[in-house]
Protein backbone atom coordinates (compact mmCIF):
# COMPACT_ATOMS: atom_id res chain seq x y z
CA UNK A 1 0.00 0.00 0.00
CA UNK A 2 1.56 3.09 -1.17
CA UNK A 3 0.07 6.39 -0.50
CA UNK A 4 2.92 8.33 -3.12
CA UNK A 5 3.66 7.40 -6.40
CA UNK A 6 6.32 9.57 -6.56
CA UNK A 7 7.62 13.51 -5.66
CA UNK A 8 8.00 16.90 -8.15
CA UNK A 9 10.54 18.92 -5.74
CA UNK A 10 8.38 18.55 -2.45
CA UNK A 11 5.23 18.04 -4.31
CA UNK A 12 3.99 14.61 -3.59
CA UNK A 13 1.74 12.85 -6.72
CA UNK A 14 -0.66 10.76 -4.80
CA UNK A 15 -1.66 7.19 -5.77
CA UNK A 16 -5.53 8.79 -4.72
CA UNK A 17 -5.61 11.20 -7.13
CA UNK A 18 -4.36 9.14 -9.81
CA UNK A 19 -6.67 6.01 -9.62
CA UNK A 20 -9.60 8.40 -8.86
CA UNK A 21 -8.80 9.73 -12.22
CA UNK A 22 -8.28 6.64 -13.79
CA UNK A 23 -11.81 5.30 -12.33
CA UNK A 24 -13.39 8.31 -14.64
CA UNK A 25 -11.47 7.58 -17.46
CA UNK A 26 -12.72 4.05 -17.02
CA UNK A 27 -16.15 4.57 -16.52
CA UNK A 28 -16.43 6.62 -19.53
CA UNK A 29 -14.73 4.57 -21.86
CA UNK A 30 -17.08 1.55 -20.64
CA UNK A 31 -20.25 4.59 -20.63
CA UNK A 32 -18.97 5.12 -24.07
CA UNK A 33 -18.90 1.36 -25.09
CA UNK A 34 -22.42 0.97 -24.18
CA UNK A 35 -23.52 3.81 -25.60
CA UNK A 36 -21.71 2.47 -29.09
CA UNK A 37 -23.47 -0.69 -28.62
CA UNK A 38 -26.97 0.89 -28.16
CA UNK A 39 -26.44 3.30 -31.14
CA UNK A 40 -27.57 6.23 -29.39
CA UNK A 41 -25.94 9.17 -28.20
CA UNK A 42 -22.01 7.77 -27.61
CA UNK A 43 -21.02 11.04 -29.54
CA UNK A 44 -22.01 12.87 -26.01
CA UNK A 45 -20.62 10.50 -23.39
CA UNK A 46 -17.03 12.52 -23.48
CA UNK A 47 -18.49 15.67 -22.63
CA UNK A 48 -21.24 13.97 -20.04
CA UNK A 49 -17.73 12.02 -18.28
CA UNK A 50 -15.87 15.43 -18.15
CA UNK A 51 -18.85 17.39 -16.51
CA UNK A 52 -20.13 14.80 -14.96
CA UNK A 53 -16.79 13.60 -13.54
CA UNK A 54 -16.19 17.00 -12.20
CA UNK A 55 -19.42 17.82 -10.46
CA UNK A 56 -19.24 14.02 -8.70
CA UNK A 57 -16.22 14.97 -7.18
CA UNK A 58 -17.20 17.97 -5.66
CA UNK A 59 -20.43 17.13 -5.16
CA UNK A 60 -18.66 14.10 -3.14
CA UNK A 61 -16.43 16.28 -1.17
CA UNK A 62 -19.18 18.51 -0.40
CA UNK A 63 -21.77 15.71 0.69
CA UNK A 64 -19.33 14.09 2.90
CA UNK A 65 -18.28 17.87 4.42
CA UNK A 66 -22.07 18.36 5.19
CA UNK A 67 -23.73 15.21 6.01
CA UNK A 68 -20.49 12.79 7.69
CA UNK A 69 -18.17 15.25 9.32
CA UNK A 70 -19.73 19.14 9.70
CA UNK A 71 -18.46 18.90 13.14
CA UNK A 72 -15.36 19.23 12.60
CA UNK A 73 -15.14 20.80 9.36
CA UNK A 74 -16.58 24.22 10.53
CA UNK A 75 -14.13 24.70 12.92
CA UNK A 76 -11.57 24.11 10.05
CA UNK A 77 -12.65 25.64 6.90
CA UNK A 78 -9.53 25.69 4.73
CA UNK A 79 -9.01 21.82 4.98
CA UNK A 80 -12.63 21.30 2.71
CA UNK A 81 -10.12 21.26 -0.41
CA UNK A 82 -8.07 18.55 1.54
CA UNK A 83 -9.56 15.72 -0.23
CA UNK A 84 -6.24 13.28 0.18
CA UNK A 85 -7.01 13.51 3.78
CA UNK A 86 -10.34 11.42 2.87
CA UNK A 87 -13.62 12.37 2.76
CA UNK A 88 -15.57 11.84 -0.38
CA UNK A 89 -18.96 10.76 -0.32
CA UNK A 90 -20.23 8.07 -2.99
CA UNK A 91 -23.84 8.91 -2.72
CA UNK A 92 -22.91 13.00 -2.93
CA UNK A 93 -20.79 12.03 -6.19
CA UNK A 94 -23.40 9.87 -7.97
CA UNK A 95 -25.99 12.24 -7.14
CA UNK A 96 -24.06 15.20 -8.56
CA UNK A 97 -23.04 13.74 -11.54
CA UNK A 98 -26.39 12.17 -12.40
CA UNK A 99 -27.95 15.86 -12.51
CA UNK A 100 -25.10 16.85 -14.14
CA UNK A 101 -25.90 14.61 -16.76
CA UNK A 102 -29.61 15.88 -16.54
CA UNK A 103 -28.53 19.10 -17.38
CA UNK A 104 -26.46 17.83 -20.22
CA UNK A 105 -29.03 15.95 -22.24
CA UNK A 106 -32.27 18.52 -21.78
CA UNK A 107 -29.42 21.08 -22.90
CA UNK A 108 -28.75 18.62 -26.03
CA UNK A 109 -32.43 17.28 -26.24
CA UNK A 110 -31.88 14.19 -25.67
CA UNK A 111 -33.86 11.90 -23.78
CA UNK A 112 -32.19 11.55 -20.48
CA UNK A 113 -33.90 8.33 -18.70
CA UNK A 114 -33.17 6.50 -21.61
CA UNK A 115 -30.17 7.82 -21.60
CA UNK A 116 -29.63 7.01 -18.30
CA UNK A 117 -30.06 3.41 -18.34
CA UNK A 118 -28.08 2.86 -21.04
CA UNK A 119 -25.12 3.79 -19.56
CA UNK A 120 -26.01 3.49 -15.67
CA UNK A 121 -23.62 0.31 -15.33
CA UNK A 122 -20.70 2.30 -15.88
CA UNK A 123 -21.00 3.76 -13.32
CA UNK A 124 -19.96 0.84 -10.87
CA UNK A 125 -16.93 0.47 -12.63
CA UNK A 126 -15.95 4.02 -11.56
CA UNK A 127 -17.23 3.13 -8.14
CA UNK A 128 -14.99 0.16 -7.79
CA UNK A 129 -11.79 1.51 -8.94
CA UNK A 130 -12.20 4.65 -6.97
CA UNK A 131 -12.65 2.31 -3.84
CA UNK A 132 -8.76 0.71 -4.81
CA UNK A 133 -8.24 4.67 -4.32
CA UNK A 134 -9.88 4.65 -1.05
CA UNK A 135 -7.52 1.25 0.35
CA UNK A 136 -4.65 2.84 -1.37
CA UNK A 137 -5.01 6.17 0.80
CA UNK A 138 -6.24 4.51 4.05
CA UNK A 139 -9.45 6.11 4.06
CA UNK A 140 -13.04 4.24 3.57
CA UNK A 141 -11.39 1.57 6.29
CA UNK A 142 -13.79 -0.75 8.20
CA UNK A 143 -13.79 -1.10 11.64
CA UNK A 144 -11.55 -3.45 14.23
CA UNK A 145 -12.27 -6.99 13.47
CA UNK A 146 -11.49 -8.34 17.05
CA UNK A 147 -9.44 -11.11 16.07
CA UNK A 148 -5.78 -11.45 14.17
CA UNK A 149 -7.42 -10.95 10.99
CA UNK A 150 -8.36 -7.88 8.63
CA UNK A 151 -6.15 -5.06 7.12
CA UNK A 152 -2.91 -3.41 8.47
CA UNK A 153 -2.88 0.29 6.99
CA UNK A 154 0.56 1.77 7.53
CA UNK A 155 1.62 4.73 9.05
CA UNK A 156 0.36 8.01 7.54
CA UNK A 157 -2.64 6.60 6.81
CA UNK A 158 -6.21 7.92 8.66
CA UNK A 159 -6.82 4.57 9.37
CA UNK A 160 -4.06 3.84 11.26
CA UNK A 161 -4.36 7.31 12.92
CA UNK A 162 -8.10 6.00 13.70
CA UNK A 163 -7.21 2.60 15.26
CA UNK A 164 -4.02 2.46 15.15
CA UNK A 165 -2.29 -0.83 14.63
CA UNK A 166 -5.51 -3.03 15.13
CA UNK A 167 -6.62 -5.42 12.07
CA UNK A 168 -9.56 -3.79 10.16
CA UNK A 169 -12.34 -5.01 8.20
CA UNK A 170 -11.80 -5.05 4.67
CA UNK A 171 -15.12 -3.16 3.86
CA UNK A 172 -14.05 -0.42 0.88
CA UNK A 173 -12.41 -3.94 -0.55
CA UNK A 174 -15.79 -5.89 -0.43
CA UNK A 175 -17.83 -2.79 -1.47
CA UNK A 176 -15.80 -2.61 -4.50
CA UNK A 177 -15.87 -6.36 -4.96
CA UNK A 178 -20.15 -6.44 -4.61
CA UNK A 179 -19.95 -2.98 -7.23
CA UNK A 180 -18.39 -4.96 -9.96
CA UNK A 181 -21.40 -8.05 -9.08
CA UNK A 182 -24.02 -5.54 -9.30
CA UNK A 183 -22.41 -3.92 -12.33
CA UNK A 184 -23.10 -7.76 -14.20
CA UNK A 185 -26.32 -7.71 -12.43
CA UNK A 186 -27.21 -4.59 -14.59
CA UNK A 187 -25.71 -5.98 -17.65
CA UNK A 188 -28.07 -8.82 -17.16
CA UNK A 189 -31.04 -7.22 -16.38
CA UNK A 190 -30.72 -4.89 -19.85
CA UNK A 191 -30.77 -7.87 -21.63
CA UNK A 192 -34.08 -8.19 -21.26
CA UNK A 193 -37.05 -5.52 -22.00
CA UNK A 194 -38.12 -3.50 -19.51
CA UNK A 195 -39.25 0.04 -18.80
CA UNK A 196 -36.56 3.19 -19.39
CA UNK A 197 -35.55 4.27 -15.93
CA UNK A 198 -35.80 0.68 -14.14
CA UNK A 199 -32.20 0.17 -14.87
CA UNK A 200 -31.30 3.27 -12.84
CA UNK A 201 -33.38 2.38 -10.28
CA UNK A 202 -32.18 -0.87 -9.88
CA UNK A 203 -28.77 0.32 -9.93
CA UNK A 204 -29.92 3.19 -6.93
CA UNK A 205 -31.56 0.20 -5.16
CA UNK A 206 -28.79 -2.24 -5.35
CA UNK A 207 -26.05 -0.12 -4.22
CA UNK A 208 -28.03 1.62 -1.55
CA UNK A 209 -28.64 -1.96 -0.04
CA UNK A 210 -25.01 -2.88 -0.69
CA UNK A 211 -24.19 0.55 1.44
CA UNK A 212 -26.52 0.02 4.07
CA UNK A 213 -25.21 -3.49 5.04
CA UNK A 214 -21.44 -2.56 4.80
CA UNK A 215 -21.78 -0.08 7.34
CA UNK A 216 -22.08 -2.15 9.79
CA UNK A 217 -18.88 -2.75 9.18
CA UNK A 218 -17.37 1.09 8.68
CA UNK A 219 -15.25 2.22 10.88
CA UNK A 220 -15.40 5.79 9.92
CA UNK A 221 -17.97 8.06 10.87
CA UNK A 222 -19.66 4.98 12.84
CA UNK A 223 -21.18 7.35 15.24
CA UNK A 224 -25.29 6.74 14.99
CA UNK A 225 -27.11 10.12 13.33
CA UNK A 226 -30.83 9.07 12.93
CA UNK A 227 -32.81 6.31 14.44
CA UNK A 228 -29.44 4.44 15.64
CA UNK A 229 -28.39 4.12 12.02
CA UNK A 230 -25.35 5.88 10.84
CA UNK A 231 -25.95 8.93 8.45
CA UNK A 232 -24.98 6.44 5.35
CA UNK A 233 -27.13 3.88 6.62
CA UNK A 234 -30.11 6.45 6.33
CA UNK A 235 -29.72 7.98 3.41
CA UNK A 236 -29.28 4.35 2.06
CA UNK A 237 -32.14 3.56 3.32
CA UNK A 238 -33.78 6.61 1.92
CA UNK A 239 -32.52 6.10 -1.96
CA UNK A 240 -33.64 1.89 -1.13
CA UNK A 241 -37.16 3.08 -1.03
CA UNK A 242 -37.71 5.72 -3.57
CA UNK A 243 -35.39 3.63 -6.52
CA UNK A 244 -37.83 0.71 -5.35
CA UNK A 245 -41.16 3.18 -6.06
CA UNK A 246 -40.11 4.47 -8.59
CA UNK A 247 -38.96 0.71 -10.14
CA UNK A 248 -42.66 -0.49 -9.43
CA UNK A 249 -44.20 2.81 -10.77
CA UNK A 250 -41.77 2.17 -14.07
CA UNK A 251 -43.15 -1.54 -14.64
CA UNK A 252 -46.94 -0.23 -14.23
CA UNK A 253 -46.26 2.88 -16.30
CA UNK A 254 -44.56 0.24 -19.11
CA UNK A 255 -47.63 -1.58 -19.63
CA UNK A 256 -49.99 1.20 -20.14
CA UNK A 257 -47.02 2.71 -22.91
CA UNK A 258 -45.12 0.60 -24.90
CA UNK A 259 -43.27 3.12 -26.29
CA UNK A 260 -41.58 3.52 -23.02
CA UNK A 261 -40.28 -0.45 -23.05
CA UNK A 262 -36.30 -0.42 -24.14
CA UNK A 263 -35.51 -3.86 -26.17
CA UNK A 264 -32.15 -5.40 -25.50
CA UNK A 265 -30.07 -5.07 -28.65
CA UNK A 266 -29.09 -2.02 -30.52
CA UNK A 267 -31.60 0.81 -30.93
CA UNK A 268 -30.15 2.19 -34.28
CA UNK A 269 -29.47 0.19 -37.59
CA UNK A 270 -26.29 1.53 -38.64
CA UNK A 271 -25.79 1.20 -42.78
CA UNK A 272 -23.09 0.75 -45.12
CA UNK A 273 -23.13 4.96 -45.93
CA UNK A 274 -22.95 5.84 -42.12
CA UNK A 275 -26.75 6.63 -41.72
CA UNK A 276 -28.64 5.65 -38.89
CA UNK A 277 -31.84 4.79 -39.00
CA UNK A 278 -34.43 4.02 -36.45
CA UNK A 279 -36.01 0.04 -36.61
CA UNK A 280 -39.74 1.69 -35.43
CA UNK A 281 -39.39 4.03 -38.47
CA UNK A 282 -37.81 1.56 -40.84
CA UNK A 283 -40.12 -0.17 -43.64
CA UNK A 284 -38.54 -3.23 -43.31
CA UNK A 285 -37.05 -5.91 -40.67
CA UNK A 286 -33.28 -5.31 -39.64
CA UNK A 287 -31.47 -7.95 -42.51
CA UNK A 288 -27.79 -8.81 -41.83
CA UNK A 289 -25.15 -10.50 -44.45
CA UNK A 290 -26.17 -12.12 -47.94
CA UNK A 291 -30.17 -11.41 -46.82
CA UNK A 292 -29.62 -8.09 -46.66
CA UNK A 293 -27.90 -7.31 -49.75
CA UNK A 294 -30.32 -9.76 -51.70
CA UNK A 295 -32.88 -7.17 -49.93
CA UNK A 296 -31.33 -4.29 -51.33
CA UNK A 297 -31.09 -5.97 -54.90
CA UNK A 298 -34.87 -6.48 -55.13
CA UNK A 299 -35.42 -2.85 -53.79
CA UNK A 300 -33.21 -1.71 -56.27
């Protein structure tokens, strides 16, 4: 576990930063990929990963400033910026980048629910790489296992600060771990039709639950805030039942308009000039290899 890659003069470049950047870049390229796949609006996901990037990690920072640690932040206003210290919130990043993203596609008309679920998934892959961040800084850490068992963070490290040299639960390990599960999950579920916006609610509803249970292992910010449940646990719980309302409210609204059900495949039939074309526009069934040149013969 390193917390420096290396030093410019006395500047240190962080191992932190550097995977939290790469988790972007990753969940872009994989936003991007599905996007492709769909034939829908991958010309946008750059711009959506750079704004959206940007707002989650402020938004991130921020959440965890106000909702985990306001305590002690107010007495010590100049260390908000301090992010390598730890301190960003998951649930403050996906929610800022999701409106990000809102703002984005009614900016671009383009419909963002659809949108949305299209590319939803990617978003775990971000999530799990930027908890490798979180284990490589020492922040994120569970809490003592009781035993000879668990993680040793070394010194420099909040964790060890925190507990000193104790074993700790590997819980940012196993939360990344269960993101890239749920991240299949997702892939799975697309693959079948269902109603735009169910994806991203079953994406809000699965991690939520993930979060909820894996803070009973957290060792950070473990003190209770509502109800005996820490302030993660509640706002978990929170996001659990709406995604789950507005899942059920999705499947009921799906059967009354079938124009809102998203088929598994690609949206877009792309042809040999570079046109796309829409299949519920297109005269004819989508033909692939010899059929579909014998097609175009006859139509010719």
């Amino acid at each position: 576990m390193h917390q420096y890659l290396f030093y410019i003069g006395d500047f240190p470049i962080r191992m932190y930063g550097l995977v939290l950047c790469m988790s972007i870049f990753l969940a872009t390229g994989v936003a991007y990929f599905l996007a492709k796949q769909d034939g829908r609006w991958h010309q946008h996901v750059l711009d959506i990963g750079i704004y959206g990037g940007f707002a989650g990690l402020i938004g991130a920072r921020l959440w965890d400033v106000f909702f985990f640690d306001w305590d002690y932040y107010q007495h010590h206003l100049l260390e908000i910026p301090f992010v390598w210290q730890g301190g960003m919130a998951v649930q403050g990043g996906i929610i800022a980048g999701v409106l990000t993203g809102i703002w984005y596609c009614k900016r671009h008309n383009i419909d963002w629910v659809a949108f949305a679920d299209i590319v939803t998934p990617s978003i775990l892959i971000g999530q799990a790489v930027g908890r490798m961040a979180n284990l490589l800084n020492g922040d994120a850490f569970g809490a003592p296992t009781g035993g000879n068992f668990g993680i040793l963070y070394p010194e420099g490290t909040l964790a060890r600060a925190t507990y000193g040299s104790q074993p700790l639960w590997p819980a940012e390990v196993w939360e990344g771990q269960i993101d890239v599960v749920i991240f299949a999950l997702l892939l799975l579920f697309r693959s079948f039709r269902h109603t735009k916006g169910q994806t991203l609610c079953l994406y809000g509803f699965l991690y939520s639950l993930e979060r909820f249970c894996l803070e009973f292992l957290r060792g950070d910010y473990a003190e209770p805030w509502l109800f005996g449940l820490t302030s993660a646990q509640s706002t978990s719980l929170f996001f659990m039942i709406v995604c789950a309302a507005f899942f059920l409210y999705a499947a009921w609204y799906g059967r009354r308009h079938p124009e809102a059900i998203m088929q598994p495949g690609a949206a877009v039939i792309v042809s040999e000039d570079d046109t796309e074309t829409d299949p519920a526009e297109s005269p004819t069934d989508v033909l692939s290899g010899r059929d579909a040149k014998k097609h175009r013969k006859k139509r010719n």
